[in-house]
Structures are given as C-alpha cells and as structure tokens.
C-alpha atoms as a PDB file:
ATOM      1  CA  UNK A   1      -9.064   9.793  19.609  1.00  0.00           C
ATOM      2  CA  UNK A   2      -6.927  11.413  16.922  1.00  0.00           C
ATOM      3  CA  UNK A   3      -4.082   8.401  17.730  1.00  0.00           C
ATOM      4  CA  UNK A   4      -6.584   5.917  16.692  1.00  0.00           C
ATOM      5  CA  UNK A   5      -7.821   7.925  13.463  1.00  0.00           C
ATOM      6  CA  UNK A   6      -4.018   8.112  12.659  1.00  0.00           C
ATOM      7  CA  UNK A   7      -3.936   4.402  13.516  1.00  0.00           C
ATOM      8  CA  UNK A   8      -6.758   3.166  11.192  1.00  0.00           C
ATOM      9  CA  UNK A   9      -5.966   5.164   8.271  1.00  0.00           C
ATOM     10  CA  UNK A  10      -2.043   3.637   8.442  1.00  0.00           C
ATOM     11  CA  UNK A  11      -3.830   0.395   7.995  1.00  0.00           C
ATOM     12  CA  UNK A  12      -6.579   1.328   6.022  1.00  0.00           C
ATOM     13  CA  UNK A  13      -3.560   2.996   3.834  1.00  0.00           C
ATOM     14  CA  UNK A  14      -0.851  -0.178   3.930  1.00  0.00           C
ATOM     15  CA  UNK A  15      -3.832  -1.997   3.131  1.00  0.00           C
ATOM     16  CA  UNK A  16      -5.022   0.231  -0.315  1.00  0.00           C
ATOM     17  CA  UNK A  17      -1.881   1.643  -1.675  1.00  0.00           C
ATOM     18  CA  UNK A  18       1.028  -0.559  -1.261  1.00  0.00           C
ATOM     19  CA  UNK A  19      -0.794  -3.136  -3.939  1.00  0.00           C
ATOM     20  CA  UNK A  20      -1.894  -0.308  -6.232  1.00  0.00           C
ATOM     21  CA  UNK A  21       1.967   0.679  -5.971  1.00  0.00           C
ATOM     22  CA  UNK A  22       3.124  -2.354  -6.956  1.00  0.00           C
ATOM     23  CA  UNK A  23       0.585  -2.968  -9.546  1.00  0.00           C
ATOM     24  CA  UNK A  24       2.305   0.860 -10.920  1.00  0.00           C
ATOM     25  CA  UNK A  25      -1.627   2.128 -11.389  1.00  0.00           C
ATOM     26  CA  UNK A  26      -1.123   5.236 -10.666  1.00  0.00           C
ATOM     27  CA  UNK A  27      -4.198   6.706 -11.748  1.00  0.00           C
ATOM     28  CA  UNK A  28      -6.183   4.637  -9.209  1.00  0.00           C
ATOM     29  CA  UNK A  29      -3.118   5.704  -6.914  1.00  0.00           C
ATOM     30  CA  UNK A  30      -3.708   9.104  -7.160  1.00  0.00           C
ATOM     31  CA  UNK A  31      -7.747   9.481  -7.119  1.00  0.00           C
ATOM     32  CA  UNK A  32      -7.813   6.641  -4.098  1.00  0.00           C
ATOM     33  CA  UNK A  33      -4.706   9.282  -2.191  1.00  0.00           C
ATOM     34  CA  UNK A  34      -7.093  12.054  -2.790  1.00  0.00           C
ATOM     35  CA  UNK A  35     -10.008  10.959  -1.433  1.00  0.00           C
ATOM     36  CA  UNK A  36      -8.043   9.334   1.374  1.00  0.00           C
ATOM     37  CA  UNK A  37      -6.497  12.765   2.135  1.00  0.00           C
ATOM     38  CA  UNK A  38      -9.812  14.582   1.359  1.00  0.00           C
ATOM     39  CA  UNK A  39     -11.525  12.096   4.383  1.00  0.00           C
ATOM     40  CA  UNK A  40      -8.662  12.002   6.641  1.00  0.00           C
ATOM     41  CA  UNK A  41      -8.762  15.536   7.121  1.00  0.00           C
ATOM     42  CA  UNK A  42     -12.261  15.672   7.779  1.00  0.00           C
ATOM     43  CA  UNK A  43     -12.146  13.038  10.815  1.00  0.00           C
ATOM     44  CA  UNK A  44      -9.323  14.999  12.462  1.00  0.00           C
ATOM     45  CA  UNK A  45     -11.349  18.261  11.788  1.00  0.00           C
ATOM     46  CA  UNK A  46     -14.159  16.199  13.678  1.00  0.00           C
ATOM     47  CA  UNK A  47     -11.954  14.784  16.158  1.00  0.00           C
ATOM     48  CA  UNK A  48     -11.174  18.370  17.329  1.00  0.00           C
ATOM     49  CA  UNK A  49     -15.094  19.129  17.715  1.00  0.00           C
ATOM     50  CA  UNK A  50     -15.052  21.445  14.721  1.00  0.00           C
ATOM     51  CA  UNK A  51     -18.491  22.204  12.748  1.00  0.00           C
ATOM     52  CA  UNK A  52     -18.049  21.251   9.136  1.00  0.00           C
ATOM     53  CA  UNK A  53     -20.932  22.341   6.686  1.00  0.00           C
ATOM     54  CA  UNK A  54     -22.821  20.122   5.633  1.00  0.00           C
ATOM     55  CA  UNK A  55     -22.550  19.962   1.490  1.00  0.00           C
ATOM     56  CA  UNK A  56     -26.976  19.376   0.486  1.00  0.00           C
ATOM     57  CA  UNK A  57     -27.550  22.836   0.260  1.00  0.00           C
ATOM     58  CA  UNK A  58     -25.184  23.553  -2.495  1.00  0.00           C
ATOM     59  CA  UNK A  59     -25.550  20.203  -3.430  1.00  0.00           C
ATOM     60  CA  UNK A  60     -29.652  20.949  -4.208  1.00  0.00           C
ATOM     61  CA  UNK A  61     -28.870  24.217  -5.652  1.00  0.00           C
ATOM     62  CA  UNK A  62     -26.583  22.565  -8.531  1.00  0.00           C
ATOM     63  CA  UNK A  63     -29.335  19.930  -9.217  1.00  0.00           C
ATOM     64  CA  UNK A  64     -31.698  22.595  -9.367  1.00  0.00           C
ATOM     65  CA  UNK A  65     -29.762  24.789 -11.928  1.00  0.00           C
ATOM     66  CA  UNK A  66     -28.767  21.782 -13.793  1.00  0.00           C
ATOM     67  CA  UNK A  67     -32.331  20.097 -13.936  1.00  0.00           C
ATOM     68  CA  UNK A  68     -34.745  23.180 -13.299  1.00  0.00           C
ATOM     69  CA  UNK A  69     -37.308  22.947 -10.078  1.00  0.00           C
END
C-alpha cells in the first residue's frame, strides 16, 4: 500500500512542480511542497494503521474564541 502512495504522489508531484519550476514561482513552489509534504505524511501515517486526531475540536474551540458562542 505504501508503494502505491509513494507511486501516486511521484506523479501527482512530476505533474505539480516541474511546471511551477520552470515557470521559477517559487512562492506557489513552496506553499504547494508544503502541503504536499504536510498530506504525504499523513497517508503513510494512515497506511501504517496509525490514529491521527481528528483537527474539529480545536478547530470549534478557535471559532468559538474568535466569534463568541
């Protein structure tokens, strides 16, 4: 399973960066590497059963202190 989540983030990564290389845009370079990282990490987390937290909770609590109840 993790072969084929290394597989389709190659692509998926070919595919995204090499034209934003090119291009030299590195800002979109950079955000679009982090998130890729950020997500790549959490399907090989998942791909070796591991629980990850799920992020509403602290997700409603910053809404709530932001906007009140």
């Amino acid at each position: 399973m993790i072969v084929l989540v290394l597989l389709g983030y190659s692509i998926l990564g070919i595919y995204e960066f090499v034209p934003l290389y090119k291009q030299k845009l590195w800002r979109d370079f950079w955000v679009n590497a982090g998130l890729a990282l950020l997500s790549i990490t959490i399907a090989i987390l998942q791909c070796f059963d591991l629980k990850i937290p799920s992020p509403s909770k602290p997700t409603m609590d910053l809404i709530n202190m932001l906007f009140g109840e």
